[in-house]
C-alpha atoms as a PDB file:
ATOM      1  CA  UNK A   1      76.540  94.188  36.241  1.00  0.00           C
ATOM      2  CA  UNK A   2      78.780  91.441  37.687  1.00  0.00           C
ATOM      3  CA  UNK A   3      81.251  94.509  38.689  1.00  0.00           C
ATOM      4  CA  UNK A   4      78.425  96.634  40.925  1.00  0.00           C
ATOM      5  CA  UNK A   5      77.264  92.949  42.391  1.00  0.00           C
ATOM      6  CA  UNK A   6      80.636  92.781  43.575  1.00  0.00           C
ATOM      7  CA  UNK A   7      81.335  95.923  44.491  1.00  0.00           C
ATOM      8  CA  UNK A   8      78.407  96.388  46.585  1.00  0.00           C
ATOM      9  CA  UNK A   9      79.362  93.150  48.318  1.00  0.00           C
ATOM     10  CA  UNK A  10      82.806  94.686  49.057  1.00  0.00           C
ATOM     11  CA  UNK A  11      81.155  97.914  50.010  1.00  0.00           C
ATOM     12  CA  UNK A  12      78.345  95.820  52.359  1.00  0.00           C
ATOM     13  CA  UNK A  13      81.860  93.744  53.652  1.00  0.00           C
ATOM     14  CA  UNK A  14      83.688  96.985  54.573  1.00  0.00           C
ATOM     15  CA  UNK A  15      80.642  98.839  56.015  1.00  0.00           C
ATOM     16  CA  UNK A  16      79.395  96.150  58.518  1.00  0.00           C
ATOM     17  CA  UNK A  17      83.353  95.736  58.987  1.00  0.00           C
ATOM     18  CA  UNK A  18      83.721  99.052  60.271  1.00  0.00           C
ATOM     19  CA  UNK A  19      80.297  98.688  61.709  1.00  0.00           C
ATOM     20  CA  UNK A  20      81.873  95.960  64.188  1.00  0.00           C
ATOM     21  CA  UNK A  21      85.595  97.618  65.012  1.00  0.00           C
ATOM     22  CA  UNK A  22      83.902 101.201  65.878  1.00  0.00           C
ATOM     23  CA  UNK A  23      80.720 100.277  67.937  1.00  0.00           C
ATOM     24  CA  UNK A  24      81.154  96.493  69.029  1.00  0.00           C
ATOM     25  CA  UNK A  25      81.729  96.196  72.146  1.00  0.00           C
ATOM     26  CA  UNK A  26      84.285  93.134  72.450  1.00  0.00           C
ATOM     27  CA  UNK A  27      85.837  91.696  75.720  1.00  0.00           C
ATOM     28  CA  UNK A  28      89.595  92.177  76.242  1.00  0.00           C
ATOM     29  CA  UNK A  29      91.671  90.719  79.222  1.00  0.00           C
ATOM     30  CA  UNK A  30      95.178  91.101  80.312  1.00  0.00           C
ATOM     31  CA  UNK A  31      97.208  88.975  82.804  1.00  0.00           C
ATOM     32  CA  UNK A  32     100.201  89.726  84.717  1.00  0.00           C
ATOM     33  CA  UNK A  33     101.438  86.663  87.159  1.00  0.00           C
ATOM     34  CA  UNK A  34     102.912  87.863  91.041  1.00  0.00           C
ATOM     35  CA  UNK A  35     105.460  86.083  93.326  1.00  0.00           C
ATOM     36  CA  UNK A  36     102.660  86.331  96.140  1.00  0.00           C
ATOM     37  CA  UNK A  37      99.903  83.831  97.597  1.00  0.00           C
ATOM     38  CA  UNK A  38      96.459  85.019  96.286  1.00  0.00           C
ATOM     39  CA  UNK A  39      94.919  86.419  99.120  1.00  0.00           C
ATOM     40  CA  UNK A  40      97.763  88.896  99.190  1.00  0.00           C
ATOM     41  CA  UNK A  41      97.097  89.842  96.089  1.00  0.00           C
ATOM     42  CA  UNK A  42      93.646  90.363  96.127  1.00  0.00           C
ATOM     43  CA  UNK A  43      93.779  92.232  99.793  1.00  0.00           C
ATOM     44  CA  UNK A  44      95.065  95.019  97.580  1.00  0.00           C
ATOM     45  CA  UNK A  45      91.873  95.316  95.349  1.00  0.00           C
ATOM     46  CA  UNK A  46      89.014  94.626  97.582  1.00  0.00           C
ATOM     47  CA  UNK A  47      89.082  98.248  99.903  1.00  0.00           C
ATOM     48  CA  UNK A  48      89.248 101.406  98.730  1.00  0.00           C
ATOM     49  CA  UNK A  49      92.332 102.188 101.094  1.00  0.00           C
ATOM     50  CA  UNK A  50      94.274  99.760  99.322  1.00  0.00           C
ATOM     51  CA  UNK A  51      92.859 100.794  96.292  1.00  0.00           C
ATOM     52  CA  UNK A  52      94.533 104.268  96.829  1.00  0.00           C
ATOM     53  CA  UNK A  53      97.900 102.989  96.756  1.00  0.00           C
ATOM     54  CA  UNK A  54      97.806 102.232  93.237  1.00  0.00           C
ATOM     55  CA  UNK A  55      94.699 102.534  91.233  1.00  0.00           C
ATOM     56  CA  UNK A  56      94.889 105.809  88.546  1.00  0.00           C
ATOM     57  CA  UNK A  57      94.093 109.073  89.983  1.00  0.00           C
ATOM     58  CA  UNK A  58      94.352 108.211  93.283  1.00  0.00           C
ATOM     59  CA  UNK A  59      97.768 107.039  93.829  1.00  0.00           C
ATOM     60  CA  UNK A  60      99.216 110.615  93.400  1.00  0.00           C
ATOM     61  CA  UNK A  61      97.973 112.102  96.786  1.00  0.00           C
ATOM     62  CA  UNK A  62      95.241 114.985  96.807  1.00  0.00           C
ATOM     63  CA  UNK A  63      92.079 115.092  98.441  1.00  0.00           C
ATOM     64  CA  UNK A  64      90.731 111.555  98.550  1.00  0.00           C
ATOM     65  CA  UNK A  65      87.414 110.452 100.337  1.00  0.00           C
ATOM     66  CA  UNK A  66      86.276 107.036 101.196  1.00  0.00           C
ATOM     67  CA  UNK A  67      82.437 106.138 101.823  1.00  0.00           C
ATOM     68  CA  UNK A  68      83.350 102.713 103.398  1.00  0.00           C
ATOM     69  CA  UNK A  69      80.150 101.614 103.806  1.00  0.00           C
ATOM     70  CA  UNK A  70      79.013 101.627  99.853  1.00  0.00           C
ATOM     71  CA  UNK A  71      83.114 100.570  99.530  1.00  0.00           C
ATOM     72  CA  UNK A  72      83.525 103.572  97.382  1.00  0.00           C
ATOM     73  CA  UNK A  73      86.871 106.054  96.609  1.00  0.00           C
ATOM     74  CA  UNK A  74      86.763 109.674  95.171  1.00  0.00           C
ATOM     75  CA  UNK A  75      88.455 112.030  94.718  1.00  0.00           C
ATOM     76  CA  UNK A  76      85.917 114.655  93.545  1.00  0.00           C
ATOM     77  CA  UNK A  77      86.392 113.984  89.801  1.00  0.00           C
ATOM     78  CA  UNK A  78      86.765 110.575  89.296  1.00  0.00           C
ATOM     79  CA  UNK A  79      84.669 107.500  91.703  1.00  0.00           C
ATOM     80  CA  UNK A  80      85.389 104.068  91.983  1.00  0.00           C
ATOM     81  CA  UNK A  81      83.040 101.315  93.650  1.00  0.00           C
ATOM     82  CA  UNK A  82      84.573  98.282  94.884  1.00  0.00           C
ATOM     83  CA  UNK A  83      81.781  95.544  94.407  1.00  0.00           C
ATOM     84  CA  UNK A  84      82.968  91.861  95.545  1.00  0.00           C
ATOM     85  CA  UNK A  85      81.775  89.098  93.172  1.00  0.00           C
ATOM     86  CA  UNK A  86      83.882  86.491  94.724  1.00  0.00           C
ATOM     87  CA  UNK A  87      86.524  85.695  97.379  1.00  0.00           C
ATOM     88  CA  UNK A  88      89.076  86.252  94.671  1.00  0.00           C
ATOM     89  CA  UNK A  89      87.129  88.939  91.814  1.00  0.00           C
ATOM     90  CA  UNK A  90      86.095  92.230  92.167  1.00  0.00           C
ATOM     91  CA  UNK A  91      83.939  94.492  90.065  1.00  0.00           C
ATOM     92  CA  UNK A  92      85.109  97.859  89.768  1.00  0.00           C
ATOM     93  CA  UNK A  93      83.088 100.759  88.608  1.00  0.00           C
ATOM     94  CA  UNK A  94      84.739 103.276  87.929  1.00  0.00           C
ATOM     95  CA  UNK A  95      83.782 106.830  86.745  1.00  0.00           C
ATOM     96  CA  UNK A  96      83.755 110.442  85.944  1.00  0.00           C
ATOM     97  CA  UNK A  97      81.568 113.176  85.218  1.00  0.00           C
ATOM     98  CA  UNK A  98      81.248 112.196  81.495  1.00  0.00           C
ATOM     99  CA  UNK A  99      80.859 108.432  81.869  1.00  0.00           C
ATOM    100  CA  UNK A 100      81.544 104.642  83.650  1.00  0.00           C
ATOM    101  CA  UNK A 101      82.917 101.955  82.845  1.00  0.00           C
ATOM    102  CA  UNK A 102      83.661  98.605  84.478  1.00  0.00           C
ATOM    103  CA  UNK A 103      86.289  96.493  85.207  1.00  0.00           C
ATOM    104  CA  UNK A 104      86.817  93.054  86.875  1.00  0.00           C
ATOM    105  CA  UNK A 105      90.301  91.910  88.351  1.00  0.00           C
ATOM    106  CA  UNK A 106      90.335  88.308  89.101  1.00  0.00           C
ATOM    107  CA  UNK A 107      92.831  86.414  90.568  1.00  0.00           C
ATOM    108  CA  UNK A 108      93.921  82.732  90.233  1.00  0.00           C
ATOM    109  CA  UNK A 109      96.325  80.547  92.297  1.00  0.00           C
ATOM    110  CA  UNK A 110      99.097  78.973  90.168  1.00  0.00           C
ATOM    111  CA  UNK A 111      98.795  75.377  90.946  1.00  0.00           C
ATOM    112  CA  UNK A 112     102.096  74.911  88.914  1.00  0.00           C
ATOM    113  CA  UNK A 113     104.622  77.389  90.556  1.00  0.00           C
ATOM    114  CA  UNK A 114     103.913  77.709  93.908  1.00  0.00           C
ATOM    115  CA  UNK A 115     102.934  81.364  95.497  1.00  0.00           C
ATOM    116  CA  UNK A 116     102.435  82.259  91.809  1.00  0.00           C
ATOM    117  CA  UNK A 117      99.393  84.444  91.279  1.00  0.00           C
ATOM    118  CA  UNK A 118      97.993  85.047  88.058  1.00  0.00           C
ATOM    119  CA  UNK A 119      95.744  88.342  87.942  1.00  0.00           C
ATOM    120  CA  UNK A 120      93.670  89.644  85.358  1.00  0.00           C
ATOM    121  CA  UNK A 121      91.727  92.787  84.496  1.00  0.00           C
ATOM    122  CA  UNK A 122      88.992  92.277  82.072  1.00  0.00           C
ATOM    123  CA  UNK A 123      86.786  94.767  80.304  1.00  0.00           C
ATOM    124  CA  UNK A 124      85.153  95.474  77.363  1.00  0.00           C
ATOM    125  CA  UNK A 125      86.229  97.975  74.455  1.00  0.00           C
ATOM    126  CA  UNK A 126      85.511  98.698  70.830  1.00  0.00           C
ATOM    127  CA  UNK A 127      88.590  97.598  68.598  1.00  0.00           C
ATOM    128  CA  UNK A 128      88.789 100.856  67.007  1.00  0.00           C
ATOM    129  CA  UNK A 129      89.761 102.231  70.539  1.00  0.00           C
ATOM    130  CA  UNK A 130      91.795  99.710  71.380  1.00  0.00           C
ATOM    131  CA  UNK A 131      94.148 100.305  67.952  1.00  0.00           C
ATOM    132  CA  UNK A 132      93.778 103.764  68.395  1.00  0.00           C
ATOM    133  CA  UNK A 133      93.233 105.438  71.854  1.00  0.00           C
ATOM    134  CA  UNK A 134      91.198 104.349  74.506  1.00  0.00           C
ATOM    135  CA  UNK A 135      89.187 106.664  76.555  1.00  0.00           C
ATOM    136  CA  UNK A 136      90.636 108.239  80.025  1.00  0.00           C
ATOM    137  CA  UNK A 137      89.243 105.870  82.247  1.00  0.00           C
ATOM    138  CA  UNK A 138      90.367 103.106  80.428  1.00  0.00           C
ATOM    139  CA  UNK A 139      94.166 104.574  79.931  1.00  0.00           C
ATOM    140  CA  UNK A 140      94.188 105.096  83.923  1.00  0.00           C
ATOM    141  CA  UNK A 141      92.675 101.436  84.564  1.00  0.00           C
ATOM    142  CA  UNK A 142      95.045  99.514  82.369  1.00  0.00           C
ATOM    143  CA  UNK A 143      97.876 101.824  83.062  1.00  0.00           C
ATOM    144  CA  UNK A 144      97.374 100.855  86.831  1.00  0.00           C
ATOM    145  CA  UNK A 145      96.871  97.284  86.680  1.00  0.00           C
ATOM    146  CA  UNK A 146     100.291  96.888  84.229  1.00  0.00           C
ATOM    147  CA  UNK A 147     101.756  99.154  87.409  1.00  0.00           C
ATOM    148  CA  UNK A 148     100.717  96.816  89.760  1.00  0.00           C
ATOM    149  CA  UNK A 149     103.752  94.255  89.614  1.00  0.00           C
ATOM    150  CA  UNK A 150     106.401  97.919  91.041  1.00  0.00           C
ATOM    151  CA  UNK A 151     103.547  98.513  93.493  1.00  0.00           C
ATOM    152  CA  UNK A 152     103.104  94.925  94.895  1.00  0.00           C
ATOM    153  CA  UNK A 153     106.685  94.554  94.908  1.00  0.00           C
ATOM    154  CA  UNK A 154     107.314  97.514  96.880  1.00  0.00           C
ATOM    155  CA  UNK A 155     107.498  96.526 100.849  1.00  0.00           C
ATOM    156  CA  UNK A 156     107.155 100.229 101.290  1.00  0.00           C
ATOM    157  CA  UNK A 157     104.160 100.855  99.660  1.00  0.00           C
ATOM    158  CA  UNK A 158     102.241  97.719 100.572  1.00  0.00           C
ATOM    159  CA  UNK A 159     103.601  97.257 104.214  1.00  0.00           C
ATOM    160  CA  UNK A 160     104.262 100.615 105.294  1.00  0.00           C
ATOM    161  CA  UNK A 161     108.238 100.144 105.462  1.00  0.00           C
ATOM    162  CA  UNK A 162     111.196  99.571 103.706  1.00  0.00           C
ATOM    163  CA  UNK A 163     111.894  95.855 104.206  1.00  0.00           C
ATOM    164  CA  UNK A 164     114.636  93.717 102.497  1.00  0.00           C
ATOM    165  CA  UNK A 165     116.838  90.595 103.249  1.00  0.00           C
ATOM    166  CA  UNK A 166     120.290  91.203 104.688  1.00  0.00           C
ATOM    167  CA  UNK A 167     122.621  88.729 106.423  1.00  0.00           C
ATOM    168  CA  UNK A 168     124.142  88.845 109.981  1.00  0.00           C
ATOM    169  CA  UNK A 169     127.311  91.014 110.594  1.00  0.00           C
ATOM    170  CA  UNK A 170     128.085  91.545 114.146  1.00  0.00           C
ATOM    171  CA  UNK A 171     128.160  87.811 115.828  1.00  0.00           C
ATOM    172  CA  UNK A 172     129.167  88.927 119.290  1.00  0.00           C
ATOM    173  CA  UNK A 173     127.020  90.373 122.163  1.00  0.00           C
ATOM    174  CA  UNK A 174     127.135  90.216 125.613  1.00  0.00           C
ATOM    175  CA  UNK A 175     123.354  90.150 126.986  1.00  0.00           C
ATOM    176  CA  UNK A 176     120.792  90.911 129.478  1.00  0.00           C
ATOM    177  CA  UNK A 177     117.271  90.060 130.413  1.00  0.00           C
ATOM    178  CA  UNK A 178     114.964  91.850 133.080  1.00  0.00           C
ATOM    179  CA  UNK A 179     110.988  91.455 133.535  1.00  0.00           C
ATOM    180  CA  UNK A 180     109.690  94.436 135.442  1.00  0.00           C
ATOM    181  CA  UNK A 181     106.291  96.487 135.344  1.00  0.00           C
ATOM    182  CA  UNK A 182     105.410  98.489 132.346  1.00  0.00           C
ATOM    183  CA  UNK A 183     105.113 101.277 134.125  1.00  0.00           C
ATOM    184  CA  UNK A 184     109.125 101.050 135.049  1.00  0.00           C
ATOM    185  CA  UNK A 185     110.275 100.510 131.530  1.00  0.00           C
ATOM    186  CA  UNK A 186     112.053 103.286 130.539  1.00  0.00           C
ATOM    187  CA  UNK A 187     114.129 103.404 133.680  1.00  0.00           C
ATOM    188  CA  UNK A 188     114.948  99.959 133.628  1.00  0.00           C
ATOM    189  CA  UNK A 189     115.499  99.871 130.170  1.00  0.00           C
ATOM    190  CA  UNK A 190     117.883 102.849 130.638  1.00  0.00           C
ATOM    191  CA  UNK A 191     119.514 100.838 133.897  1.00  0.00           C
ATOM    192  CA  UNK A 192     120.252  97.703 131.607  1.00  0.00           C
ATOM    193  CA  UNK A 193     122.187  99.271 129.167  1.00  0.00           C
ATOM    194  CA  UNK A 194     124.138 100.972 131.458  1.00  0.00           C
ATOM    195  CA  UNK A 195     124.801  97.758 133.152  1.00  0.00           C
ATOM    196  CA  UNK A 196     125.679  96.197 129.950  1.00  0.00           C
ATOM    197  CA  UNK A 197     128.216  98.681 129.164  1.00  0.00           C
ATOM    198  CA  UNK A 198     129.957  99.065 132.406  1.00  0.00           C
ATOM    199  CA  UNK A 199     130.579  95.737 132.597  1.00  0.00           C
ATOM    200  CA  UNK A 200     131.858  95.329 128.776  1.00  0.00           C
ATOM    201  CA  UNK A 201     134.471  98.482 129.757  1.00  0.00           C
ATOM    202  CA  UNK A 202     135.419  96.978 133.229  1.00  0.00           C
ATOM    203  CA  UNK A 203     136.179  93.398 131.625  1.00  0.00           C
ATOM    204  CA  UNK A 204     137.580  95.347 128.273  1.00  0.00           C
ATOM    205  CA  UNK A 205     134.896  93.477 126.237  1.00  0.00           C
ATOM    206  CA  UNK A 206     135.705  96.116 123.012  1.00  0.00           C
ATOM    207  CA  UNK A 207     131.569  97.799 123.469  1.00  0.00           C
ATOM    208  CA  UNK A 208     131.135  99.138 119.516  1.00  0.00           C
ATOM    209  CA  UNK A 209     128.431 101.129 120.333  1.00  0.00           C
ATOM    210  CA  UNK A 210     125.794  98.625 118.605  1.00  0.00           C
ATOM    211  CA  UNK A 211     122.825  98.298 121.035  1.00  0.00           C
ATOM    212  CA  UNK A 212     119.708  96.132 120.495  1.00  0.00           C
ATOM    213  CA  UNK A 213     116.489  95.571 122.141  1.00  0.00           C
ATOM    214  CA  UNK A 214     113.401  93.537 122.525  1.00  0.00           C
ATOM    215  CA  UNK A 215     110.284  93.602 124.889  1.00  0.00           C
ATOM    216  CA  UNK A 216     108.095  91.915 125.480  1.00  0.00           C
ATOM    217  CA  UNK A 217     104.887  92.246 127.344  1.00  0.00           C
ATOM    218  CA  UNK A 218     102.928  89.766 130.239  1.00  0.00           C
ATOM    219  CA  UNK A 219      99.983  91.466 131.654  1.00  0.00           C
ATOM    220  CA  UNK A 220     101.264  94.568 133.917  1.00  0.00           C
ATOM    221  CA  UNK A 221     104.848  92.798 133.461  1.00  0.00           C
ATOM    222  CA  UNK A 222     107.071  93.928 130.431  1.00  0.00           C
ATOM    223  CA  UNK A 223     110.523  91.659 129.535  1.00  0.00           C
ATOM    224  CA  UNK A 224     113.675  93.399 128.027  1.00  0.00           C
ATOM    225  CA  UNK A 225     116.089  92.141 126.174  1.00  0.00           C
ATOM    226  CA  UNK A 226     118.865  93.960 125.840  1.00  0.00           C
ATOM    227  CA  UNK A 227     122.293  93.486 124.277  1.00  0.00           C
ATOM    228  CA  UNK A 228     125.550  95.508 123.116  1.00  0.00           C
ATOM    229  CA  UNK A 229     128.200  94.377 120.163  1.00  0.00           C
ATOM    230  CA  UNK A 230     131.822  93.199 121.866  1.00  0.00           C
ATOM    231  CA  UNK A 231     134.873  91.953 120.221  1.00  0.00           C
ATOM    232  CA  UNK A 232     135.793  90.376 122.903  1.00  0.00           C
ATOM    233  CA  UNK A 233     134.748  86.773 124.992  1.00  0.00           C
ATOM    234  CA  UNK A 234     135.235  85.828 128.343  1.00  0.00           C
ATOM    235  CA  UNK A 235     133.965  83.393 130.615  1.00  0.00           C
ATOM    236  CA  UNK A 236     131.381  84.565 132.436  1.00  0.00           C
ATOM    237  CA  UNK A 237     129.803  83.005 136.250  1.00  0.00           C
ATOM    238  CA  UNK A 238     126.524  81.307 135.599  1.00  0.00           C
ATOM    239  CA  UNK A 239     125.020  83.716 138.554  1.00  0.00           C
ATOM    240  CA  UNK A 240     125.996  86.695 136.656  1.00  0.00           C
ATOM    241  CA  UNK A 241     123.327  88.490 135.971  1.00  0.00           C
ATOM    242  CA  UNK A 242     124.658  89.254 132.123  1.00  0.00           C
ATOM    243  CA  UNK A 243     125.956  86.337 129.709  1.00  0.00           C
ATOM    244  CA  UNK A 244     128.069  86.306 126.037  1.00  0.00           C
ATOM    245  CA  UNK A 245     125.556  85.192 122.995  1.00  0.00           C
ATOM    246  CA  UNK A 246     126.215  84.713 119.520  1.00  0.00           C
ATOM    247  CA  UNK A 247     124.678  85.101 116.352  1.00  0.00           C
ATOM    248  CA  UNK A 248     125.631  82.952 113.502  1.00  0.00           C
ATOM    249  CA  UNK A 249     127.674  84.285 110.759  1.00  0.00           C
ATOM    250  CA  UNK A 250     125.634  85.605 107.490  1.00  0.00           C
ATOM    251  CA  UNK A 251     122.284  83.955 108.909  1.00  0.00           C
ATOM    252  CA  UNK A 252     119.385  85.403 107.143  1.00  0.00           C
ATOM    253  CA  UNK A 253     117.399  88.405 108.557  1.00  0.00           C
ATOM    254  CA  UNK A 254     114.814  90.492 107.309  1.00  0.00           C
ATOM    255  CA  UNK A 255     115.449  94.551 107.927  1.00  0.00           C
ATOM    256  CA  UNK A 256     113.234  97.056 107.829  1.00  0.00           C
ATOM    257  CA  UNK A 257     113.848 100.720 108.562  1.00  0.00           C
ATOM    258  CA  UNK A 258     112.200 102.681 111.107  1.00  0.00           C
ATOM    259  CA  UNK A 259     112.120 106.393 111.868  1.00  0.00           C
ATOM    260  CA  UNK A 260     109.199 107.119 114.347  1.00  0.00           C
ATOM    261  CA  UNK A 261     108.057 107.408 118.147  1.00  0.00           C
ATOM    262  CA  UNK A 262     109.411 104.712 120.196  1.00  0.00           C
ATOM    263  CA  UNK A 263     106.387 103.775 121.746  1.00  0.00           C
ATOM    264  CA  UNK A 264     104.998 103.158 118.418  1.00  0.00           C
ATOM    265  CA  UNK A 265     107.705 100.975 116.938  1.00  0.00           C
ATOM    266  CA  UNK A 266     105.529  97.610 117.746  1.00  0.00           C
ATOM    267  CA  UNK A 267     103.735  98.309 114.523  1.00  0.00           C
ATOM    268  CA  UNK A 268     107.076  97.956 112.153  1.00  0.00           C
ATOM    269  CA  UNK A 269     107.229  94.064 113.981  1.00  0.00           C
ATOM    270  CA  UNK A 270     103.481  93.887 112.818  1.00  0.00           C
ATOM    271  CA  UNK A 271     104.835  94.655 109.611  1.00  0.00           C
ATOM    272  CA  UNK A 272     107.508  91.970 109.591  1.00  0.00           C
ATOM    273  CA  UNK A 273     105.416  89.246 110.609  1.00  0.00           C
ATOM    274  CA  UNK A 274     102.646  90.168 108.168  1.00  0.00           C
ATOM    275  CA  UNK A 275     105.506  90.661 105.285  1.00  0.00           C
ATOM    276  CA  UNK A 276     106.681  86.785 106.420  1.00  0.00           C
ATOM    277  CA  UNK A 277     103.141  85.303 106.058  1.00  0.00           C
ATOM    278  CA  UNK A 278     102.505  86.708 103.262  1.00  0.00           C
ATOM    279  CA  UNK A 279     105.613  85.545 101.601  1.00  0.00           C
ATOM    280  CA  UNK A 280     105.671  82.224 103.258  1.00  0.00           C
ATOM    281  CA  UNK A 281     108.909  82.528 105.398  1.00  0.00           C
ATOM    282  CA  UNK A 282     110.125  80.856 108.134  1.00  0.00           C
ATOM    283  CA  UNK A 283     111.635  82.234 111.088  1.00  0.00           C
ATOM    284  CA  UNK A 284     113.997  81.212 113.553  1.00  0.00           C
ATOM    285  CA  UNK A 285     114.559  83.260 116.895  1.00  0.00           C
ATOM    286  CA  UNK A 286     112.567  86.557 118.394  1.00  0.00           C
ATOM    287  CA  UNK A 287     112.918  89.641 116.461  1.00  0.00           C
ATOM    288  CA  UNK A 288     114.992  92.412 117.742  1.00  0.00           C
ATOM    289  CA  UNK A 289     115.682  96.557 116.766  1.00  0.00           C
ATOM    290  CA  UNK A 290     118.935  98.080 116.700  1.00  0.00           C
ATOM    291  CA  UNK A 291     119.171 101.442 117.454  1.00  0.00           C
ATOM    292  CA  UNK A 292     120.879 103.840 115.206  1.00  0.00           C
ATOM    293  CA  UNK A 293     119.795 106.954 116.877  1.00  0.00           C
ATOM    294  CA  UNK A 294     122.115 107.716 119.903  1.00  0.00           C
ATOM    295  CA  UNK A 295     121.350 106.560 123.274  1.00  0.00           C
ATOM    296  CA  UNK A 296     119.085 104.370 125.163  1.00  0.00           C
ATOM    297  CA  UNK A 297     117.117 106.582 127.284  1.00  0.00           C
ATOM    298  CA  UNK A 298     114.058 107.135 124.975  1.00  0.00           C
ATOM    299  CA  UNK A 299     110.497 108.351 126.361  1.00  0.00           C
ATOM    300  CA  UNK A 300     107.875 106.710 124.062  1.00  0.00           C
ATOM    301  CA  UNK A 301     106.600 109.926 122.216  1.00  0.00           C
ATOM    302  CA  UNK A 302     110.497 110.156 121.230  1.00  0.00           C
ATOM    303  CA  UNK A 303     111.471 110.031 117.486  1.00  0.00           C
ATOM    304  CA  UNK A 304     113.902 107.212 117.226  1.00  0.00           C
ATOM    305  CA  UNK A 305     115.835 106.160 114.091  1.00  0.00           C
ATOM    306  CA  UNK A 306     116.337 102.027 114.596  1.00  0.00           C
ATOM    307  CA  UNK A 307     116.832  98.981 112.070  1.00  0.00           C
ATOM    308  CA  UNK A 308     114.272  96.065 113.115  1.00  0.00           C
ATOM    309  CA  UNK A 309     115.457  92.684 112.052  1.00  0.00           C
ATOM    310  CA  UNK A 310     113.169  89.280 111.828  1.00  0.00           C
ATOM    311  CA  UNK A 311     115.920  86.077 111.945  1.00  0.00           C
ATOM    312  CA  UNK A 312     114.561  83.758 108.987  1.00  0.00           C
ATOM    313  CA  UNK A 313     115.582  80.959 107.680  1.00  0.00           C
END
């Protein structure tokens, strides 16, 4: 009698045991923590365009639609809905033809480390599935969100363009500035160079062939700054309309790569600066872009090859 008390009990223990692991539903949460400020971090969660970068089907191209108004991303077989909860959470439903589920990602400022963010996904789960095999959507979700850290961490991805620190190499330019009218850039932008270089072969300067420009614009009035690599200084007369600058030896810079019409190539700075904000940076100086294709004679629907360097320090 004893032995059937008991083993009922055991047989009551294990059934409401297995009861609980198949069909309750318990709340899981996982946490990564990213070099960034938080509102970096959670830029990349709270649109559907962003969302597309990384988020599980979506981040392997294919027809993708966006219903921006109802902040939603599909892709004909699986949805998700972005719903904001807070400046720094986000509900996302996500779905297929057979089901939904949902998942928050909430982010946190590190007040120990600073521009440490901690980010979490939380959703809920039976254990059995979570021993043994979660469901699709789940799978894609967490396999996403534990992807995140290579996607964040990619400038190209997340910015548009390879960017990465480098340190100065050529220190010696001889330089040139000119405001004209917009409408006259290209010749005098052509005219400056050529200056540049005549005068670098008539004084026998050593021109390398390095060329870098900046513009930039007043109203109907555009500045360019122009400048070619030397090997060579000289003194130069204070009226001359060109003069010898110097860049400091292994200063920091940040480089991006840029292959694209020239007229376009202001959004690559755009880039930069928002790539500095976001990683709290400092700079020190104007940017500049070094061509690498040949020339300096460039219409703005051209495609240009060029390296684009912030100086930070």
């Amino acid at each position: 009698m004893k032995r059937k008390i008991i083993t009922s009990i055991v047989l009551l223990l294990g059934s409401f045991f297995l009861f609980y692991v198949i069909f309750f539903q318990a709340e899981f949460k996982e946490t990564i923590h990213l070099p960034l400020p938080i509102l970096t971090v959670t830029e990349q969660f709270k649109n559907p365009e962003n969302l597309q970068k990384w988020f599980a089907p979506f981040d392997i191209g294919g027809s993708v639609s966006f219903d921006s108004s109802n902040k939603k991303i599909s892709n004909g077989e699986y949805q998700v809905q972005i719903k904001n909860q807070s400046l720094y959470s986000s509900l996302l439903i996500y779905s297929n033809s057979k089901k939904e589920k949902q998942f928050i990602i909430s982010a946190l400022p590190d007040t120990v480390k600073n521009s440490i963010t901690s980010l979490s996904i939380i959703y809920k789960s039976s254990y059995f599935k979570k021993w043994f095999g979660q469901d699709d959507l789940t799978k894609n979700a967490l396999s996403s969100f534990n992807n995140f850290r290579e996607y964040i961490e990619d400038s190209k991805r997340v910015y548009g363009y390879e960017i990465k620190p480098v340190k100065v190499v050529d220190t010696l330019f001889l330089f040139e500035r000119k405001t004209v009218q917009q409408v006259d850039k290209r010749q005098e932008m052509k005219s400056i160079f050529e200056n540049l270089i005549a005068y670098a072969a008539k004084n026998n300067l050593g021109y390398n062939g390095n060329r870098i420009f900046y513009s930039q614009k007043t109203g109907d009035n555009i500045t360019l700054f122009a400048s070619i690599g030397i090997s060579r200084e000289i003194e130069i007369p204070e009226n001359a309309a060109v003069e010898i600058k110097r860049m400091p030896f292994e200063k920091k810079l940040l480089e991006a790569t840029y292959q694209g019409a020239f007229g376009e190539s202001n959004k690559v700075f755009d880039a930069l600066e928002k790539f500095i904000n976001d990683h709290y940076l400092a700079t020190m100086g104007i940017p500049y872009q070094k061509f690498i294709s040949d020339g300096y004679d460039f219409a703005d629907d051209q495609v240009v090859q060029m390296k684009v360097y912030y100086p930070i320090l």
